[in-house]
N, C-alpha and C. Protein backbone atom coordinates (compact mmCIF):
# COMPACT_ATOMS: atom_id res chain seq x y z
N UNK A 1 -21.95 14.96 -14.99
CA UNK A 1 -22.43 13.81 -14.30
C UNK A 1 -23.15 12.90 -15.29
N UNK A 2 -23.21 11.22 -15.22
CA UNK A 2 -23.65 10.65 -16.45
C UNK A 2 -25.36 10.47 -15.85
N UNK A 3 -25.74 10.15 -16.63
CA UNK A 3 -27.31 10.10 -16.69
C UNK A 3 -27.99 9.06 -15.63
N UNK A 4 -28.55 9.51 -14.60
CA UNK A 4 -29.11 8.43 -13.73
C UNK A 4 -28.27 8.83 -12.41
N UNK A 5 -26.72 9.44 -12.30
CA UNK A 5 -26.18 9.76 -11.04
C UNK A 5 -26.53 10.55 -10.52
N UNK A 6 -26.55 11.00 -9.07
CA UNK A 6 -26.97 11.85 -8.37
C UNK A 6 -26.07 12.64 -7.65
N UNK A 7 -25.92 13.98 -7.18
CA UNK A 7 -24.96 14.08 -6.27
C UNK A 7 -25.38 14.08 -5.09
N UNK A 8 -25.80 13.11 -4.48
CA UNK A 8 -26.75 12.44 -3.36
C UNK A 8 -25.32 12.14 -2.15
N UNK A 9 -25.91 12.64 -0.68
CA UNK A 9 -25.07 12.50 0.07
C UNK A 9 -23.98 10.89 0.18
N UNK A 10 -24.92 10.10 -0.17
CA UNK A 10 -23.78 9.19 -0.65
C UNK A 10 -23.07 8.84 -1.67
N UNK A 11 -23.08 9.57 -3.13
CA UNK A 11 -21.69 9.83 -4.09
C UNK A 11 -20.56 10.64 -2.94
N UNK A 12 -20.75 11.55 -2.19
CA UNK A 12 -20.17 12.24 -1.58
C UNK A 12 -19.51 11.53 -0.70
N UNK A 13 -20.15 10.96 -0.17
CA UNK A 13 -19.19 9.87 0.56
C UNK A 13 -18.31 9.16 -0.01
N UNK A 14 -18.79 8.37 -0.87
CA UNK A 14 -18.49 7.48 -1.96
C UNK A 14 -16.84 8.37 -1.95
N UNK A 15 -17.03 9.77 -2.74
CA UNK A 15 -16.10 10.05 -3.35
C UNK A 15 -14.84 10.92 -1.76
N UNK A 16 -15.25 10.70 -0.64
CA UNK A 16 -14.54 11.12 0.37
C UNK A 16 -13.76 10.20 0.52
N UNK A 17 -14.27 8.90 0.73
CA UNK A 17 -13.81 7.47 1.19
C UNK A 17 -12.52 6.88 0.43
N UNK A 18 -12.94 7.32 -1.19
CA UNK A 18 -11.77 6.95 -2.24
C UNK A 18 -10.78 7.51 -2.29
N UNK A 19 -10.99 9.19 -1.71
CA UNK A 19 -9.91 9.79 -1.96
C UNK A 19 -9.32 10.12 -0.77
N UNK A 20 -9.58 9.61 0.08
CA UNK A 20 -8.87 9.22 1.80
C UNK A 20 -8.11 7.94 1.43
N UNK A 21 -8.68 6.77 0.60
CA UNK A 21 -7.86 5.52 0.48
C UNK A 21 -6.58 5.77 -0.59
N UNK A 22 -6.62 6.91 -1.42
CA UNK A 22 -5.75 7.06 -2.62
C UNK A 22 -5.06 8.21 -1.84
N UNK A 23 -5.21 8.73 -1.01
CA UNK A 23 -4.50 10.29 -0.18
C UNK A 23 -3.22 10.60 -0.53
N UNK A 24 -2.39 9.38 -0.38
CA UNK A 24 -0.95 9.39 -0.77
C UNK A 24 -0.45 8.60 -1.64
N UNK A 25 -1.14 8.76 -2.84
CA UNK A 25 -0.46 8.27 -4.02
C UNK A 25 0.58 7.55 -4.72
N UNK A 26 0.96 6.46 -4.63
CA UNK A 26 2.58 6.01 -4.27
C UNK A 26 2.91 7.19 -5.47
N UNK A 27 2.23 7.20 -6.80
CA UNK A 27 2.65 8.15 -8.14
C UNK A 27 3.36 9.76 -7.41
N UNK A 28 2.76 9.78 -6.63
CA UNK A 28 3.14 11.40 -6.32
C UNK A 28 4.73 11.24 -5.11
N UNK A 29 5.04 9.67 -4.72
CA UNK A 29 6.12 9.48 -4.14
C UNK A 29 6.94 9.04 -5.11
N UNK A 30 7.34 8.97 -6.46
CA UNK A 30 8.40 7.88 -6.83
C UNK A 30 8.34 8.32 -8.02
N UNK A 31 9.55 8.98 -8.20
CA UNK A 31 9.89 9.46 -9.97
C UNK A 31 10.29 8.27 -10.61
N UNK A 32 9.65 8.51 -11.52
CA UNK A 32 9.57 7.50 -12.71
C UNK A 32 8.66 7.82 -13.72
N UNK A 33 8.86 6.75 -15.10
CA UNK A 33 7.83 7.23 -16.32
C UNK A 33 6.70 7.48 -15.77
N UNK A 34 5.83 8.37 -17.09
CA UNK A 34 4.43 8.84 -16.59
C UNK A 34 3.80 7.42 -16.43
N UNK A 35 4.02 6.14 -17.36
CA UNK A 35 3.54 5.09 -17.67
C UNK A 35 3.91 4.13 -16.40
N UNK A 36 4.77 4.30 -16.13
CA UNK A 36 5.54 3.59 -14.15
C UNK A 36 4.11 4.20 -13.65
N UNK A 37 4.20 5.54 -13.51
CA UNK A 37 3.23 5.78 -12.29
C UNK A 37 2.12 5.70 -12.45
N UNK A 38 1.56 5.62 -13.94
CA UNK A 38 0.16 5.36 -13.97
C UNK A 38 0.06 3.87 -13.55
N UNK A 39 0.67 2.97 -14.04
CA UNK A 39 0.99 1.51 -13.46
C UNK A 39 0.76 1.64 -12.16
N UNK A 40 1.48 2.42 -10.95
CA UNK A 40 1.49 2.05 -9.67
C UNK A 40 0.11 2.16 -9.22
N UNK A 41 -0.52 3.62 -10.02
CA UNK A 41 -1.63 4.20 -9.21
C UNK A 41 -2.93 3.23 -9.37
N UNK A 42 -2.96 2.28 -10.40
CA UNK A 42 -3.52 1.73 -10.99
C UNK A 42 -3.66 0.01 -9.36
N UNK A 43 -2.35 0.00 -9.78
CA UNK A 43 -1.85 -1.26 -8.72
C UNK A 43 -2.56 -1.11 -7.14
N UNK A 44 -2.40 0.44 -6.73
CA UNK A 44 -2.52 1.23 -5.16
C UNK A 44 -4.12 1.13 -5.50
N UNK A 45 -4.84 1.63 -6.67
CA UNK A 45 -6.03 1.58 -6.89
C UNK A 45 -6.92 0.28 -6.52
N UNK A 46 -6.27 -0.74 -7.23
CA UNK A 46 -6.97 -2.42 -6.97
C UNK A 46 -6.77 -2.56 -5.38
N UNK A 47 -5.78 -2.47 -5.12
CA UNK A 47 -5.30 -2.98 -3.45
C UNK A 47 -6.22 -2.18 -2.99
N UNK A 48 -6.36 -1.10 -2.77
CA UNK A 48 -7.32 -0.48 -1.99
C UNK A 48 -8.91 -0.32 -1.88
N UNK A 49 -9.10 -0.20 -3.23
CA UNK A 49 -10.28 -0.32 -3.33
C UNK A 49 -11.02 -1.66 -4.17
N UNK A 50 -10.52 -1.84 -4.99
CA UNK A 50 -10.95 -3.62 -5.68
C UNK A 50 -10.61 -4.73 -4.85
N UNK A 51 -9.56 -4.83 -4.31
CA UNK A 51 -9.10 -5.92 -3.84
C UNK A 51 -9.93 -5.85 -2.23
N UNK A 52 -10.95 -4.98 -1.89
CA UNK A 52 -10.99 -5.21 -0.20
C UNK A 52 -12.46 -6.33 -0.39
N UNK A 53 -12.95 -5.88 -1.73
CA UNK A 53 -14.26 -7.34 -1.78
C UNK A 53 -13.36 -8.58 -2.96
N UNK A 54 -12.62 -8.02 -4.16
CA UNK A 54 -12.24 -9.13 -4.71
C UNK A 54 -11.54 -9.70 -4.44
N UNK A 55 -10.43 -9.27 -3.33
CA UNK A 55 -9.13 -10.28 -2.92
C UNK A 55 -7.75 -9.90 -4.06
N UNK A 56 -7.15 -9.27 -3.15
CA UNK A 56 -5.70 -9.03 -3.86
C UNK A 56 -5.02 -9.77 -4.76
N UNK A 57 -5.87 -11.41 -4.60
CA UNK A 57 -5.27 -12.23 -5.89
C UNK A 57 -6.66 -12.80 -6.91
N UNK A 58 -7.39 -11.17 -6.95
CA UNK A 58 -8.74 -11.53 -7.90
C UNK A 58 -9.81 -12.65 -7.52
N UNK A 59 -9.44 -13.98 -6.45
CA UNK A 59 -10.17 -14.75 -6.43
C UNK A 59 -11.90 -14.06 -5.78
N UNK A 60 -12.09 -13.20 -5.59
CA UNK A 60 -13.55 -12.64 -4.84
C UNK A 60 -13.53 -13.11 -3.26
N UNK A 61 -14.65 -12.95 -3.24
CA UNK A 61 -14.75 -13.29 -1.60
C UNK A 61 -16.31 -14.24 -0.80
N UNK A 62 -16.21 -13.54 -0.19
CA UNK A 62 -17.82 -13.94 0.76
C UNK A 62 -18.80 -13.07 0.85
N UNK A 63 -19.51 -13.35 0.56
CA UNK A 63 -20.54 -11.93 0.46
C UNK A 63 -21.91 -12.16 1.23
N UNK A 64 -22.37 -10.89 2.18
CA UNK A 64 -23.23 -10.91 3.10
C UNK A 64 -24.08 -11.77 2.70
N UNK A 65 -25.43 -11.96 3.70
CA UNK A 65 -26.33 -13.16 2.99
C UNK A 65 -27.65 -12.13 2.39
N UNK A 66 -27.75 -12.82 1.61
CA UNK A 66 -28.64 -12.04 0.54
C UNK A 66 -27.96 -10.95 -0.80
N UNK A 67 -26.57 -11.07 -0.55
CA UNK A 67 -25.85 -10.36 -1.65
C UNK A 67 -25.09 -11.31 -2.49
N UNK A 68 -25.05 -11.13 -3.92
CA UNK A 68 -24.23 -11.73 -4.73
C UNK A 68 -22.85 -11.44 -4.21
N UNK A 69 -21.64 -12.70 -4.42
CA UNK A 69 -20.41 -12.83 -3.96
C UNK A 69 -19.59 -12.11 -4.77
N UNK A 70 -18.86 -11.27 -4.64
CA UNK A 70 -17.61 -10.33 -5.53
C UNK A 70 -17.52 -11.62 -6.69
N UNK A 71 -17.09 -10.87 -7.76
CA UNK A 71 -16.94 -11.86 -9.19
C UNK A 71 -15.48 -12.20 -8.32
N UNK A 72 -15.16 -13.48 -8.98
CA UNK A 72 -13.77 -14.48 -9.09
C UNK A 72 -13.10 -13.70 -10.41
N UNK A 73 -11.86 -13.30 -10.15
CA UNK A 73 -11.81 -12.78 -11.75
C UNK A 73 -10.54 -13.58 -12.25
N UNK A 74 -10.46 -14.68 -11.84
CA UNK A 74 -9.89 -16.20 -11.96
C UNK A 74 -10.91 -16.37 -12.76
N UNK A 75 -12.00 -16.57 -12.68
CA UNK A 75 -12.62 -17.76 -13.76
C UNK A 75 -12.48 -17.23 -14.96
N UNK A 76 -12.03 -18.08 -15.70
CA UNK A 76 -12.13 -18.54 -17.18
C UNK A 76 -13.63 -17.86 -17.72
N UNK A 77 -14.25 -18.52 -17.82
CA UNK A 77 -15.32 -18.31 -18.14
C UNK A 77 -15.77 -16.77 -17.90
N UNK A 78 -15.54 -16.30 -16.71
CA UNK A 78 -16.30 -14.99 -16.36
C UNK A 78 -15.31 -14.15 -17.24
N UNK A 79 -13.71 -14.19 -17.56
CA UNK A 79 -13.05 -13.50 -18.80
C UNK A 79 -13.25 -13.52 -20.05
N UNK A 80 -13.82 -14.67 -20.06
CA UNK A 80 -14.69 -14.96 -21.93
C UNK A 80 -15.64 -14.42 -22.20
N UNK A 81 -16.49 -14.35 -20.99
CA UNK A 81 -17.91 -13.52 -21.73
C UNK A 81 -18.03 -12.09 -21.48
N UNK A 82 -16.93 -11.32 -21.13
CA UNK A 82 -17.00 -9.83 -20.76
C UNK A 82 -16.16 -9.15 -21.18
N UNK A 83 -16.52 -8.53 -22.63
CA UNK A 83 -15.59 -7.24 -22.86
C UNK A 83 -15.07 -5.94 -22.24
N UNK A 84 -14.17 -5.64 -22.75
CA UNK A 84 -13.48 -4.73 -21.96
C UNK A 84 -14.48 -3.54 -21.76
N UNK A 85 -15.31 -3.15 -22.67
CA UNK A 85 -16.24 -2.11 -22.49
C UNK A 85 -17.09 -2.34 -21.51
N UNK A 86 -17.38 -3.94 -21.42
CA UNK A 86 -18.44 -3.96 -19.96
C UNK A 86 -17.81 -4.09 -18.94
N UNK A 87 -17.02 -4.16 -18.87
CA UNK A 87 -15.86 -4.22 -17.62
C UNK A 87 -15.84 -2.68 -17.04
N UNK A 88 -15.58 -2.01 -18.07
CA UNK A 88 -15.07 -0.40 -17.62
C UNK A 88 -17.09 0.17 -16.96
N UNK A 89 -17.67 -0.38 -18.35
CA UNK A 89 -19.05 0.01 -17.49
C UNK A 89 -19.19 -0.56 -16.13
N UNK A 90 -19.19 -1.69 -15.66
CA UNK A 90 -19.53 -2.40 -14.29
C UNK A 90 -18.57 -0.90 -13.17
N UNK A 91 -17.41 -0.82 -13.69
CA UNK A 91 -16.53 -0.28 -12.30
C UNK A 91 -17.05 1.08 -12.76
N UNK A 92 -17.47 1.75 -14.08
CA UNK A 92 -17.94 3.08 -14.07
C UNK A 92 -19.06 3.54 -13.15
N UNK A 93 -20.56 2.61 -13.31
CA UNK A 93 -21.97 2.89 -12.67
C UNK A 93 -21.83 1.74 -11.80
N UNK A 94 -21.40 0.68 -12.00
CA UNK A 94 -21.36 -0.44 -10.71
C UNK A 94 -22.33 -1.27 -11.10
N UNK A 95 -22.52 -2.19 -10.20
CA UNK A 95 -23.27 -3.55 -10.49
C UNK A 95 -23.49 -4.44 -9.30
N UNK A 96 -25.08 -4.82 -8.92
CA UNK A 96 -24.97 -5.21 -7.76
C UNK A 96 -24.77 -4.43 -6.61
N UNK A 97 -24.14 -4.92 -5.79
CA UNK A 97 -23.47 -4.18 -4.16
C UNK A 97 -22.56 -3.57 -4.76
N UNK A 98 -21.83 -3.64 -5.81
CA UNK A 98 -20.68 -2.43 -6.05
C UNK A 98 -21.48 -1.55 -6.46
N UNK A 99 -20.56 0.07 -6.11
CA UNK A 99 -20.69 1.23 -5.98
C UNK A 99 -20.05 1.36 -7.58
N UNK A 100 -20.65 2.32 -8.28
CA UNK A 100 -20.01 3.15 -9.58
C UNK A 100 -18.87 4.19 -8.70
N UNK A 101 -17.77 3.99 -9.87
CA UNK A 101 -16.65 4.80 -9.36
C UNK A 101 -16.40 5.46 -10.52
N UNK A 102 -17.24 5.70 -11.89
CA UNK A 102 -16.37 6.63 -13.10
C UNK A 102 -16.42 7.65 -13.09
N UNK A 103 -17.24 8.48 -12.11
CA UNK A 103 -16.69 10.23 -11.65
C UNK A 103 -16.05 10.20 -10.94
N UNK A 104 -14.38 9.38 -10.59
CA UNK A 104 -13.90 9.35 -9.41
C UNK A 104 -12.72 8.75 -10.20
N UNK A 105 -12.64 8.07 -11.22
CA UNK A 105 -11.57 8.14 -12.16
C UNK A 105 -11.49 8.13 -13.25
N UNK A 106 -10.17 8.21 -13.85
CA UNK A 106 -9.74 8.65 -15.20
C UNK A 106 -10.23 7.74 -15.88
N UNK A 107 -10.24 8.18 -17.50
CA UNK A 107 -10.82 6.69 -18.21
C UNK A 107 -9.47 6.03 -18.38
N UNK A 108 -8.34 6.87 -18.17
CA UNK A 108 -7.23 6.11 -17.93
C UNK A 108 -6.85 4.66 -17.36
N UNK A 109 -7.39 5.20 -16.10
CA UNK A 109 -7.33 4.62 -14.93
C UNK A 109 -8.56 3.41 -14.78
N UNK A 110 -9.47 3.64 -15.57
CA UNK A 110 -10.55 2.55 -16.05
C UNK A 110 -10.07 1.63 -16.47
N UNK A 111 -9.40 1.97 -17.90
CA UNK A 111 -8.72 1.12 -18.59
C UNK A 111 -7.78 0.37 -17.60
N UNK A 112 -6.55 0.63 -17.46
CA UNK A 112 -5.98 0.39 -16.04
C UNK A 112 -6.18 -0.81 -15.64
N UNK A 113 -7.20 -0.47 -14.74
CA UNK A 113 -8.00 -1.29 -13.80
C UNK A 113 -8.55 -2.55 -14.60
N UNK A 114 -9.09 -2.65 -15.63
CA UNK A 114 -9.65 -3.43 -16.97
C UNK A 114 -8.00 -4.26 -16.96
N UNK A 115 -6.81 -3.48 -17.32
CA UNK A 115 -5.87 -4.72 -17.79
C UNK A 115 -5.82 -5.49 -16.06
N UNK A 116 -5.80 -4.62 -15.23
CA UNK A 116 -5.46 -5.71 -14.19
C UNK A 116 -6.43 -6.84 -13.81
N UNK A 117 -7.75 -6.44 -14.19
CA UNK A 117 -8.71 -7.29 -13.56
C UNK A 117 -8.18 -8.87 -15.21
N UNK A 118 -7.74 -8.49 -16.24
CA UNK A 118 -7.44 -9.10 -17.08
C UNK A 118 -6.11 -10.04 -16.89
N UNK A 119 -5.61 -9.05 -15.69
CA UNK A 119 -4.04 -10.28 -15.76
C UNK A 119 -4.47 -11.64 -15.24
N UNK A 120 -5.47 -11.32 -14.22
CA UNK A 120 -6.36 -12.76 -13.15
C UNK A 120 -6.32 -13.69 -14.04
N UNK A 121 -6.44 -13.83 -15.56
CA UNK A 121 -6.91 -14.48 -16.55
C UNK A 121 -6.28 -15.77 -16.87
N UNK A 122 -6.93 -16.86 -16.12
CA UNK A 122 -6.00 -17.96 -16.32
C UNK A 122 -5.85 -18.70 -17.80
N UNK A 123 -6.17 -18.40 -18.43
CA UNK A 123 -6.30 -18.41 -19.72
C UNK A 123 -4.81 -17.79 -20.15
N UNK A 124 -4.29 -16.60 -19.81
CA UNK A 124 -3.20 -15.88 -20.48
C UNK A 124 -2.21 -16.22 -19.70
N UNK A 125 -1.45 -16.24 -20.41
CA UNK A 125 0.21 -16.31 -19.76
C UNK A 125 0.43 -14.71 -20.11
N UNK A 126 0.72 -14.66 -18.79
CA UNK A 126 1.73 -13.00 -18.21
C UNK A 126 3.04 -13.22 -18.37
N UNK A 127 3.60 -12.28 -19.18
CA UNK A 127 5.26 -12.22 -18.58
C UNK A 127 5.94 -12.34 -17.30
């Protein structure tokens, strides 16, 4: 466990909730490269759990009153000033109203999550 986490009835939740939303894995339905399915799980990962405050097309959302609004991960700007290491930290221990999720996934799957929140990047042209 990293320094400061607890296994406090709500990691437990935390980690019930994620793995009720990931239950059926598209990876564990659909042969293909290991690199396909880390891709999908990665994809099933954002939709389910990133995308229900950031919005399936990264733009963020609305956020209760008195809470900071999910980051836009459209803006320009918010991709310029955040390395990939603080990226993986924010979704590892969390930030704000987000919950830390890095005892709950791979650093794989960190990374992962890091290129997708990176494709938003209007700055880059995607293939």
């Amino acid at each position: 466990m990293a320094t400061g986490e607890s296994s406090s009835p709500s990691n437990a939740r935390r980690l019930a909730w994620l793995l009720a939303l990931l239950g059926a894995a598209p990876a564990c339905q659909h042969e293909g490269t290991a690199a396909e399915q880390a891709a999908e799980r990665v994809e099933h990962t954002f939709n389910k759990v990133c995308g229900r405050c950031h919005g399936a097309d990264g733009k963020g959302g609305v956020a209760a009153e008195g809470v900071n609004a999910p980051r836009n991960f459209r803006d320009a700007a918010f991709q310029a000033t955040r390395t990939d290491e603080q990226l993986i930290q924010a979704i590892r221990v969390g930030k704000g109203a987000m919950p830390g999720y890095g005892n709950l996934l791979s650093d794989a799957d960190l990374k992962g999550l890091v290129r997708k929140v990176r494709s938003f990047d209007p700055g880059v042209k995607n293939p």
